[in-house]
Structure formats: structure tokens, C-alpha cells
C-alpha atoms as a PDB file:
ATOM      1  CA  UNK A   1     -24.907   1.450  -4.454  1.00  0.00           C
ATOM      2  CA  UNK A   2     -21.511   0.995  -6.472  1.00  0.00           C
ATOM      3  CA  UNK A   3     -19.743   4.085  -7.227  1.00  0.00           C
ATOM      4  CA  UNK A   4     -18.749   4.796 -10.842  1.00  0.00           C
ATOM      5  CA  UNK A   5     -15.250   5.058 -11.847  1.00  0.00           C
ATOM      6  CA  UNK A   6     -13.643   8.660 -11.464  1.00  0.00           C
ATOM      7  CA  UNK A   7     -10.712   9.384 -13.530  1.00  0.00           C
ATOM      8  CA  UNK A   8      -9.952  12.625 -11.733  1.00  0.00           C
ATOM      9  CA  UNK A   9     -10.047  11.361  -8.188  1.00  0.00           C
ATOM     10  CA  UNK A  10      -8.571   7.254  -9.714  1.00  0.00           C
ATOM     11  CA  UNK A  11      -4.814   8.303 -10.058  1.00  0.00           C
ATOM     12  CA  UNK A  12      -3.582   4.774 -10.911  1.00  0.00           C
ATOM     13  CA  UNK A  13      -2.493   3.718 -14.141  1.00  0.00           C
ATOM     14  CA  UNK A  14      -3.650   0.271 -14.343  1.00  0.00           C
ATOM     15  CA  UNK A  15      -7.199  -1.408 -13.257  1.00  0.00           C
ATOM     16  CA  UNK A  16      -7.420  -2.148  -9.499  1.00  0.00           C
ATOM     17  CA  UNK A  17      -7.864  -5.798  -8.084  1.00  0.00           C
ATOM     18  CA  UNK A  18      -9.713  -6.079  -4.729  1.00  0.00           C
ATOM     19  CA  UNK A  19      -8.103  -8.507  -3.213  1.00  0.00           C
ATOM     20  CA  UNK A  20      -6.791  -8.725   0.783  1.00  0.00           C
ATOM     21  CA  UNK A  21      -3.215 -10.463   1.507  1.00  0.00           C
ATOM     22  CA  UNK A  22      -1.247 -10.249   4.381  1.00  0.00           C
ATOM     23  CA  UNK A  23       2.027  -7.931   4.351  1.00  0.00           C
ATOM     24  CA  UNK A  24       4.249  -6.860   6.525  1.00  0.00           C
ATOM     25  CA  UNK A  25       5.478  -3.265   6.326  1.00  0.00           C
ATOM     26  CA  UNK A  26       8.796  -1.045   7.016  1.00  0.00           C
ATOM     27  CA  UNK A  27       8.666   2.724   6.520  1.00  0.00           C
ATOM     28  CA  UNK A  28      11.493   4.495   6.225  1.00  0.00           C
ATOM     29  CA  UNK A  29      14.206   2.818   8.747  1.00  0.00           C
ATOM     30  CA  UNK A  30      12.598   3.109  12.498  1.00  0.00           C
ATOM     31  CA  UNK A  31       8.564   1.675  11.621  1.00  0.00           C
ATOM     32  CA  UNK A  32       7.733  -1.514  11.216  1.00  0.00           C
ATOM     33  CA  UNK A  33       4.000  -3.338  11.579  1.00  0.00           C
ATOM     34  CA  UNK A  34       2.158  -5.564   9.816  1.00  0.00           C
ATOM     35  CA  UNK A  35      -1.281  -5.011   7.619  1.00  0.00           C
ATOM     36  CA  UNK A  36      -3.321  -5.718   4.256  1.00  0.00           C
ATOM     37  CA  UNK A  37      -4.082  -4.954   0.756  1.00  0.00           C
ATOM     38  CA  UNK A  38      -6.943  -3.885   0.466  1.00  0.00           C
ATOM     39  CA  UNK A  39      -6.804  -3.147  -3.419  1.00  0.00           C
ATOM     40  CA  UNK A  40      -3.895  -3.403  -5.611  1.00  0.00           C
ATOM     41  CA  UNK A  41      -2.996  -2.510  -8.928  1.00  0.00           C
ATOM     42  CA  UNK A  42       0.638  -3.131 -11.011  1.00  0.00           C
ATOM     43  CA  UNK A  43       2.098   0.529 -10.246  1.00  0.00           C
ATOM     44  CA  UNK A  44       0.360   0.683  -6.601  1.00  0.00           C
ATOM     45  CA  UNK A  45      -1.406  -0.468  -3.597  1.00  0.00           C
ATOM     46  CA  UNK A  46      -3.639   0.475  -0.499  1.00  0.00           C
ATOM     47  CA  UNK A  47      -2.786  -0.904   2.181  1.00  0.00           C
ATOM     48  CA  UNK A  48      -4.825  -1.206   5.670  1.00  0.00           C
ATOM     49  CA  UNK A  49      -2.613  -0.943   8.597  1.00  0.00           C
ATOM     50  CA  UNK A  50      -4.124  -0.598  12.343  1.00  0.00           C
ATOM     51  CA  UNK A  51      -0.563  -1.203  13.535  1.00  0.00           C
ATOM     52  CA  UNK A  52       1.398   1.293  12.126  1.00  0.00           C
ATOM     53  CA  UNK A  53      -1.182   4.140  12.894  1.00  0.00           C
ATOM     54  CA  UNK A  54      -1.301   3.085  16.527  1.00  0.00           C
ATOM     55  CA  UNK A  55       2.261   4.183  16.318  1.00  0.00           C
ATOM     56  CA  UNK A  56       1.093   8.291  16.456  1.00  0.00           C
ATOM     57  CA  UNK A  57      -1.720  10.277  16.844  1.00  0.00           C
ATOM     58  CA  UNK A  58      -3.620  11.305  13.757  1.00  0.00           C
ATOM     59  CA  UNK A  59      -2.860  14.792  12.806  1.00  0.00           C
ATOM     60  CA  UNK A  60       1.051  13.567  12.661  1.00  0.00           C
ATOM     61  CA  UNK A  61       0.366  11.115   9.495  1.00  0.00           C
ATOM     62  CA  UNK A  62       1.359  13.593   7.505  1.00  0.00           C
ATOM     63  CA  UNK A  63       5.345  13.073   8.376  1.00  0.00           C
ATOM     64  CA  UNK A  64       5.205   9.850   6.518  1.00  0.00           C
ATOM     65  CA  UNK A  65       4.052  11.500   3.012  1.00  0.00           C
ATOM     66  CA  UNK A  66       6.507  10.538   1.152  1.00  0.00           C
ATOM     67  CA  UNK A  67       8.271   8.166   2.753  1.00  0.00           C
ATOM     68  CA  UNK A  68      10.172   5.183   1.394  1.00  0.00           C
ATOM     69  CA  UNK A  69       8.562   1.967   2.401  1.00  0.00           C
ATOM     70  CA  UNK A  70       9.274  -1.697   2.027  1.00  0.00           C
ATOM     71  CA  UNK A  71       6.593  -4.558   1.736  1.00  0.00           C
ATOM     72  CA  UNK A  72       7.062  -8.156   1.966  1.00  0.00           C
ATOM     73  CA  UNK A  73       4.062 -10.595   1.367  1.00  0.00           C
ATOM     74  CA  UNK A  74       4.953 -13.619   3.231  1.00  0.00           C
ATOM     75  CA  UNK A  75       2.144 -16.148   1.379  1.00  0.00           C
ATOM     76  CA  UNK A  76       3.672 -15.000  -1.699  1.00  0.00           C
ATOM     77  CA  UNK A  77       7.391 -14.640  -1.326  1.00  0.00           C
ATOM     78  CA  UNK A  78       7.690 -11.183  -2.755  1.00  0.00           C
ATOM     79  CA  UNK A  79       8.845  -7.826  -2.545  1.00  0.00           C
ATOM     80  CA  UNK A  80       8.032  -4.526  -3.076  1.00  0.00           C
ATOM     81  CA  UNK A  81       9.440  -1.169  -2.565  1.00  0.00           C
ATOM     82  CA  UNK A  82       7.587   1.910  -2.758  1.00  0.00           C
ATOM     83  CA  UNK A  83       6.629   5.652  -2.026  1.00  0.00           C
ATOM     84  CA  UNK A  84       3.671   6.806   0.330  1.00  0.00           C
ATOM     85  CA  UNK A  85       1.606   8.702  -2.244  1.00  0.00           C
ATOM     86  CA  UNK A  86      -1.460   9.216   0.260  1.00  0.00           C
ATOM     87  CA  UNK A  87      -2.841   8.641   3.901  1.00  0.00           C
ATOM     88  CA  UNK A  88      -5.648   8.483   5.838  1.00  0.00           C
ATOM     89  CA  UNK A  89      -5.328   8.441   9.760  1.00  0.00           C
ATOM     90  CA  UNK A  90      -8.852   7.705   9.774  1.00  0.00           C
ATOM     91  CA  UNK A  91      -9.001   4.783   8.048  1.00  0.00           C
ATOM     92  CA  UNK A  92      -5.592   3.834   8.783  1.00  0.00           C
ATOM     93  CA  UNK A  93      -5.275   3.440   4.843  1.00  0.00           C
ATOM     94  CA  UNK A  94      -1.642   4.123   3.085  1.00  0.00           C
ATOM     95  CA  UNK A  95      -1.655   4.240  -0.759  1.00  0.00           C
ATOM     96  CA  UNK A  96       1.557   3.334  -2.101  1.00  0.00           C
ATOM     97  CA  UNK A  97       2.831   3.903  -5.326  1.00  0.00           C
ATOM     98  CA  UNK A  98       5.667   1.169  -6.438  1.00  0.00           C
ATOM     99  CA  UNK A  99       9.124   1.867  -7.391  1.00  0.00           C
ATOM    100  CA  UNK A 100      10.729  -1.744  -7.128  1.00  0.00           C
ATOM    101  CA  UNK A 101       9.546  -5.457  -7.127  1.00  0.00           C
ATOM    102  CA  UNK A 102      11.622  -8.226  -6.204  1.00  0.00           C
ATOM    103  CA  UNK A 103       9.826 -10.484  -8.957  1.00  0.00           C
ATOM    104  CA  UNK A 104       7.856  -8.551 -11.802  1.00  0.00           C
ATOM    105  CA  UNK A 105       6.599 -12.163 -13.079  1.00  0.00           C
ATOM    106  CA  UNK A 106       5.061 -12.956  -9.284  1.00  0.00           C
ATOM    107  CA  UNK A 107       3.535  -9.543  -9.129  1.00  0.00           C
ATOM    108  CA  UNK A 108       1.856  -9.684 -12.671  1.00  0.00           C
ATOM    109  CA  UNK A 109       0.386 -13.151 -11.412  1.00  0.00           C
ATOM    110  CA  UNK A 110      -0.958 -11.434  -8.259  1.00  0.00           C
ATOM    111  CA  UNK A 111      -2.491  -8.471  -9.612  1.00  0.00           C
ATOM    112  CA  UNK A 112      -3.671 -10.458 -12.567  1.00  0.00           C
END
């Protein structure tokens, strides 16, 4: 059963794309891992990552709220820097909202 859109809980300003690419992750200046999209949007993304949360236990995601984090998506050659908006341990599941591309044109195409 597909769930309607909710514009309470749906915080993004733009549509979301499912879509699942490869990316490789650095938060803040000590974490790195790799993961993937697993929806993305122009002003964010959510992000799957196994590898980072294997990193600490559960109840100390919270530390990374926040957090400045860098993105690279290799099968793309692009860029993005952005802000940890949300997490969930459980799913291993970072939302990110962006603050920086390194190609605006190359992002438009991907979340087009």
C-alpha cells in the first residue's frame, strides 16, 4: 500500500527522486565510509550507510546531528557538501540537507 504524501512529516523543498547511486561519505574530519542514496531531492538526500553506523553503537548517533559532511559520487564525478538534518541508527539512514555542490548543472541532471 503506497503512503500518501505528508507535508508535515516531508520537510524537503523540492519533489524526491528514488533513485540508488553509490557515494562515498566523510563526516566531520575523523569518519569516513562508503553508502547510497536512497532518495534524493535538489536541497537534500537520504543516504543508507551500514558502514558508518558500524562505527558506534546506536544510542550515540545522536553526536553526528549536525555535523558537516562531504559526499562524492564517484559514477558521477560530483560533489556535495552538506548538514546532517536527521538519523536513524536503525536503519542506518542519514538525511542530509545540502549546503554546497561542486557542479549545480550535474546535480540538476541527476535529480532530474
Amino acid at each position: 500500500m503506497k503512503r500518501e504524501h505528508d507535508p508535515i512529516e516531508d520537510r524537503r523543498r523540492t519533489p524526491r527522486k528514488k533513485i540508488v547511486i553509490n557515494v562515498q561519505l566523510k563526516v566531520g574530519i575523523h569518519l569516513k565510509g562508503i553508502g547510497y542514496t536512497s532518495d534524493i531531492s535538489e536541497h537534500g538526500i537520504l543516504v543508507k550507510t551500514p558502514e558508518i553506523f558500524s562505527f558506534f553503537r546506536p544510542e550515540l548517533a545522536h553526536v553526528f546531528e549536525d555535523a558537516d559532511l562531504d559526499i562524492y559520487f564517484p559514477n558521477e564525478d560530483v560533489a556535495i557538501q552538506g548538514k546532517v538534518t536527521r538519523i536513524d541508527a536503525v536503519k542506518e539512514e542519514l538525511a542530509i540537507r545540502i549546503i554546497g555542490k561542486s557542479s549545480e548543472l550535474k546535480w540538476k541532471e541527476i535529480c532530474g
